[in-house]
N, C-alpha and C. Protein backbone atom coordinates (compact mmCIF):
# COMPACT_ATOMS: atom_id res chain seq x y z
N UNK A 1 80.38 107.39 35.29
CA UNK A 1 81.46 107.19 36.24
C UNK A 1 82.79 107.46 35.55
N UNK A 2 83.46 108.01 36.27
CA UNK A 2 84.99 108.43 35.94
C UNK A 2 86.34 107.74 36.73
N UNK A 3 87.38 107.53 35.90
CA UNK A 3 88.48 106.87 37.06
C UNK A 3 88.68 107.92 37.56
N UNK A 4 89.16 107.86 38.47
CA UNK A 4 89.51 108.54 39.32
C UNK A 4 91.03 108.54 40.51
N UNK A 5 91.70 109.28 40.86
CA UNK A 5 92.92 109.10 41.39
C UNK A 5 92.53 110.17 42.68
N UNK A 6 92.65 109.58 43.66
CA UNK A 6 92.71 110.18 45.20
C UNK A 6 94.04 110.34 45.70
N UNK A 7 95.33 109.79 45.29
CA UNK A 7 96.24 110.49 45.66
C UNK A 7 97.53 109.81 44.91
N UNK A 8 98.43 110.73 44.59
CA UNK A 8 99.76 110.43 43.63
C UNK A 8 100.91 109.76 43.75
N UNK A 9 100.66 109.05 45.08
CA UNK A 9 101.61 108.40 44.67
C UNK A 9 101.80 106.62 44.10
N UNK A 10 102.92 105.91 44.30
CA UNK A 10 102.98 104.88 43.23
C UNK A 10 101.83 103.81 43.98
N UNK A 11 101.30 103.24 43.13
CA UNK A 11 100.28 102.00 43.56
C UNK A 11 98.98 102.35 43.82
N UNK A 12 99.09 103.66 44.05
CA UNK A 12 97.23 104.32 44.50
C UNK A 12 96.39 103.74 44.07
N UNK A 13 95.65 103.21 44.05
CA UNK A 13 94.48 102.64 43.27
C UNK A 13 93.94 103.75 42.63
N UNK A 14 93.09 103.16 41.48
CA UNK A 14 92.20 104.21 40.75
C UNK A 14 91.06 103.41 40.58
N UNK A 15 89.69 104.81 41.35
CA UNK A 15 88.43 104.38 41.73
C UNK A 15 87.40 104.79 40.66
N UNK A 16 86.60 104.26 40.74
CA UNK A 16 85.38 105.10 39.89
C UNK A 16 84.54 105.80 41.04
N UNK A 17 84.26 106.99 40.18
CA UNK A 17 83.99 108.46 40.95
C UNK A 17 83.20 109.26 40.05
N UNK A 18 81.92 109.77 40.62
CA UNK A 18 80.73 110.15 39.39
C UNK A 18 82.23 111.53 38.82
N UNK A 19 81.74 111.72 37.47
CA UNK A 19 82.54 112.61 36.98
C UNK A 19 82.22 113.79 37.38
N UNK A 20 83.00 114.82 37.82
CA UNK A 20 83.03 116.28 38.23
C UNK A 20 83.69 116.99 36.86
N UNK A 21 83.54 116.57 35.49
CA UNK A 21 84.78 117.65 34.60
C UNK A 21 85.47 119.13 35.52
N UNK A 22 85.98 118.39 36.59
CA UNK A 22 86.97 119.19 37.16
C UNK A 22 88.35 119.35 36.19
N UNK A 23 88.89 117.99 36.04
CA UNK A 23 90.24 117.87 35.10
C UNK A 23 91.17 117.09 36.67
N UNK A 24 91.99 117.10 36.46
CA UNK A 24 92.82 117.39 37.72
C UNK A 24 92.86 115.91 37.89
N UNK A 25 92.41 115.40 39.15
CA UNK A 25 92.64 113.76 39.76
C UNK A 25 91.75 113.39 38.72
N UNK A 26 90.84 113.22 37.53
CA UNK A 26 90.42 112.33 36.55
C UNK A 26 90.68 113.00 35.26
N UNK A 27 91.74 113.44 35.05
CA UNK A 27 91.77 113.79 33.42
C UNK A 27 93.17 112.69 32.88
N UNK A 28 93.01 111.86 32.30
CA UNK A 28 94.02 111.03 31.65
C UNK A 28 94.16 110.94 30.04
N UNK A 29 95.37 111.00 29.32
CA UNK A 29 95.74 110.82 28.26
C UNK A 29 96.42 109.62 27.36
N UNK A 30 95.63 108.93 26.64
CA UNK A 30 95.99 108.00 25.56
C UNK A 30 97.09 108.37 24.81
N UNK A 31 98.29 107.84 25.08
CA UNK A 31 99.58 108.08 23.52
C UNK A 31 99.29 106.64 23.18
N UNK A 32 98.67 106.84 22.01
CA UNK A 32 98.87 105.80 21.06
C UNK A 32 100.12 105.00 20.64
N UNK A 33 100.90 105.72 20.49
CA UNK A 33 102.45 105.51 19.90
C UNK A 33 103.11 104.52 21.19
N UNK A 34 102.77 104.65 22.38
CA UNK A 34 103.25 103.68 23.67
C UNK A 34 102.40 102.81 24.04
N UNK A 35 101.35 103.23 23.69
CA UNK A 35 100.01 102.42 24.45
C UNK A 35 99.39 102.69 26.12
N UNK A 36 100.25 104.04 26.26
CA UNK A 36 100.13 104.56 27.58
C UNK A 36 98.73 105.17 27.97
N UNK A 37 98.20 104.83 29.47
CA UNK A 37 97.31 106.00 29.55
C UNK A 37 98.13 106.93 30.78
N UNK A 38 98.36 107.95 30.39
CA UNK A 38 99.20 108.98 31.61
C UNK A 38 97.86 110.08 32.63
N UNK A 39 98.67 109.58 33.51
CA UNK A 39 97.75 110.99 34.53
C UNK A 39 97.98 112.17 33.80
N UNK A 40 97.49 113.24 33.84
CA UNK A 40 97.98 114.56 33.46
C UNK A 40 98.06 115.31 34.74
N UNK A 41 97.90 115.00 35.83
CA UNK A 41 98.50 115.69 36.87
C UNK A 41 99.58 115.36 37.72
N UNK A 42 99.88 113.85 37.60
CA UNK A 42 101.19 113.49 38.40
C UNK A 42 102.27 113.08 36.94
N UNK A 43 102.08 112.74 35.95
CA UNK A 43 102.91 112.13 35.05
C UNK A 43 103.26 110.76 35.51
N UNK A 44 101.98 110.13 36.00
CA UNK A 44 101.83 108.71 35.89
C UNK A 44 101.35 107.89 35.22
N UNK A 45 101.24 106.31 35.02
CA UNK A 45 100.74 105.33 34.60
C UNK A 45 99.61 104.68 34.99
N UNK A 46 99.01 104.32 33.96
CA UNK A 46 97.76 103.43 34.31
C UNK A 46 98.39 101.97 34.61
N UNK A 47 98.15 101.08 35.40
CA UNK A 47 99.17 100.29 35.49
C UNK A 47 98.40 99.48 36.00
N UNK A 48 98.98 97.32 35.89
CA UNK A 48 97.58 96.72 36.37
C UNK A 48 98.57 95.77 37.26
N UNK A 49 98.08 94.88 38.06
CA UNK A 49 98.26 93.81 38.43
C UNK A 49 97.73 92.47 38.48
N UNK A 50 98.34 91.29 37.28
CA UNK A 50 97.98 90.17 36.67
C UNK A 50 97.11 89.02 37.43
N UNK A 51 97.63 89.14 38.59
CA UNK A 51 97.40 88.21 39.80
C UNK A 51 95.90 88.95 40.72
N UNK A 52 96.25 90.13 40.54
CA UNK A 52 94.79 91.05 41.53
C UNK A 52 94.01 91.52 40.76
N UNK A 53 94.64 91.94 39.34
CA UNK A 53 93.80 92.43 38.47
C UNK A 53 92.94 93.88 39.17
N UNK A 54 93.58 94.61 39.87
CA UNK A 54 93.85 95.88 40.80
C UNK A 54 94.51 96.93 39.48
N UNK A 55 94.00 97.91 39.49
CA UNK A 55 94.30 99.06 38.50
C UNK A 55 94.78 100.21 39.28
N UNK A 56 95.87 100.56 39.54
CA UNK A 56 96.79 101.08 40.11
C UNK A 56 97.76 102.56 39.28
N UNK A 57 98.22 103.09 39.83
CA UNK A 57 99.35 103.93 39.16
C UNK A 57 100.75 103.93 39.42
N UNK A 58 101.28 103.96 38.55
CA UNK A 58 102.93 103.86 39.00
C UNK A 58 103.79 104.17 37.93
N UNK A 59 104.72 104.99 38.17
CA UNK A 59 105.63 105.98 37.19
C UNK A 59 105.78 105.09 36.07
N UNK A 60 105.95 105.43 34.75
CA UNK A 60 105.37 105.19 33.44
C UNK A 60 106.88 104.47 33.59
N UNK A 61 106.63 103.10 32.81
CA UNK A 61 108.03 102.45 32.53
C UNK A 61 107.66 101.59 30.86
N UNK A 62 108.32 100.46 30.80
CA UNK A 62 108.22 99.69 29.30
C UNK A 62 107.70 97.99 29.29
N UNK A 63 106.80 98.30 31.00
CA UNK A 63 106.23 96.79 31.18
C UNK A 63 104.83 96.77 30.55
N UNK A 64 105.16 95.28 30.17
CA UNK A 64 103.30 95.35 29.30
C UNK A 64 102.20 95.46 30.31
N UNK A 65 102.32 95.54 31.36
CA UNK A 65 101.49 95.82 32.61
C UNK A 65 100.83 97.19 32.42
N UNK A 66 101.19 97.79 31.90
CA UNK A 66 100.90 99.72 31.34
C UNK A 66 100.61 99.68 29.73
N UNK A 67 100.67 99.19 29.22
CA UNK A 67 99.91 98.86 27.49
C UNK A 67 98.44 98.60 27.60
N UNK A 68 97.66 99.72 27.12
CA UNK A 68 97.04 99.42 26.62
C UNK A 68 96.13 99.68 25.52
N UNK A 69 95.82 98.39 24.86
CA UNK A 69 94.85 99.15 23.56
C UNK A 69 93.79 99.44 23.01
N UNK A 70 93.65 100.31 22.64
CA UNK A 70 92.37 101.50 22.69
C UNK A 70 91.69 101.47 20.83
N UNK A 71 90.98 101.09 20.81
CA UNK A 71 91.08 100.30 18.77
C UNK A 71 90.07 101.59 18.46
N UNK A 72 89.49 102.41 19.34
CA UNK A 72 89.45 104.05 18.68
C UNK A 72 89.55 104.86 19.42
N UNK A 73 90.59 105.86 18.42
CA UNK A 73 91.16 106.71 19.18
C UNK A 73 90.40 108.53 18.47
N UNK A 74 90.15 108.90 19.41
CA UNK A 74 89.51 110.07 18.32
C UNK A 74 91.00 111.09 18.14
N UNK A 75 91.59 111.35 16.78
CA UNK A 75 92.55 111.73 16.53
C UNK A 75 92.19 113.55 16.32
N UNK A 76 90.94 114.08 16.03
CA UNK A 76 90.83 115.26 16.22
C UNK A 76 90.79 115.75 17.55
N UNK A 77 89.99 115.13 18.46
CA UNK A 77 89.95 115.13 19.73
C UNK A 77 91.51 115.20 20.32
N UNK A 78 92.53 114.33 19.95
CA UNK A 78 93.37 114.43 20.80
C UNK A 78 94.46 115.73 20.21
N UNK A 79 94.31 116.33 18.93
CA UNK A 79 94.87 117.26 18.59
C UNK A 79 94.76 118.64 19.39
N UNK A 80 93.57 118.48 20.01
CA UNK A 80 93.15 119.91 20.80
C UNK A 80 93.16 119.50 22.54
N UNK A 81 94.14 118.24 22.29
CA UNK A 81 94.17 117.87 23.77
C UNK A 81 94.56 119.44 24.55
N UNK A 82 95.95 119.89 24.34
CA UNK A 82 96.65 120.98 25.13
C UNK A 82 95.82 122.33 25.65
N UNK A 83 94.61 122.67 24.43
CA UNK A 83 93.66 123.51 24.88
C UNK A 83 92.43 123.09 25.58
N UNK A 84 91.98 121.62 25.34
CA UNK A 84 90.92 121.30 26.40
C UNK A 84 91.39 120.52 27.93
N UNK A 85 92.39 120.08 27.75
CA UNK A 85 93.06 119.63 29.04
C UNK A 85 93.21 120.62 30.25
N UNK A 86 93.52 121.74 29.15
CA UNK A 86 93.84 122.99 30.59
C UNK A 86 91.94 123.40 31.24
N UNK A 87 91.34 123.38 30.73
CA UNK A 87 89.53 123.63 30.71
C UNK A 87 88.60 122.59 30.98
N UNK A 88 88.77 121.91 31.41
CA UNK A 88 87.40 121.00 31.45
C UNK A 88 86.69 121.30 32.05
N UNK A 89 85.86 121.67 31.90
CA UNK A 89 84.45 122.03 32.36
C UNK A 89 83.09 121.93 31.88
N UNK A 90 83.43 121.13 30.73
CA UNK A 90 81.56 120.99 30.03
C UNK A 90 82.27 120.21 29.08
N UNK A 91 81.03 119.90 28.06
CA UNK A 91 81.08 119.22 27.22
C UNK A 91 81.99 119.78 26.56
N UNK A 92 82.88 118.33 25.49
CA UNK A 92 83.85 118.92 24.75
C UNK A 92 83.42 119.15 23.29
N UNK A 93 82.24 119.47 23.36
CA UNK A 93 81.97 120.09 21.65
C UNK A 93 82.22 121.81 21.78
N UNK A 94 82.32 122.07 23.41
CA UNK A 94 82.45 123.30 23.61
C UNK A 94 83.25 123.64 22.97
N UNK A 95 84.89 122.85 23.04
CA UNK A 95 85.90 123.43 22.47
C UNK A 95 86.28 123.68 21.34
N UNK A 96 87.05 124.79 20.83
CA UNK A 96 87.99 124.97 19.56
C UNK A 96 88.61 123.59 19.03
């Protein structure tokens, strides 16, 4: 199962959705350095709510509501983010 985003704007929920390695509404990126996970198709946030505990999206800001931490990060993997992000389509041992 994959998260998944059905539509961009703020609060959308994000569903689990068998994975299609389409890219697009389920491809998201870890910056370590913020603790962000970003959409890569709207330039949104993974974002939660304390009280609903509802996993949502909403434009990336500096609330700990959008932190989160990830204790492994594959750092080769994310070096070749820019060339497998644009491709998903199979496994990523495929890639360069």
């Amino acid at each position: 199962m994959c998260w998944d985003l059905p539509d961009s704007s703020p609060k959308s929920p994000v569903l689990l959705y068998g994975c299609h390695l389409g890219g697009g509404n389920q491809l998201w990126r870890y910056h370590p350095d913020t603790q962000r996970l970003k959409h890569s198709a709207n330039d949104n946030c993974l974002d939660w709510d304390p009280s609903t505990r509802n996993l949502f999206i909403n434009p990336c800001t500096d609330t700990n509501t959008q932190e989160w931490l990830i204790d492994n990060v594959d750092a080769e993997m994310m070096a070749k983010w820019d060339n497998v992000a644009k491709r998903i389509t199979g496994p990523v041992e495929d890639y360069p």
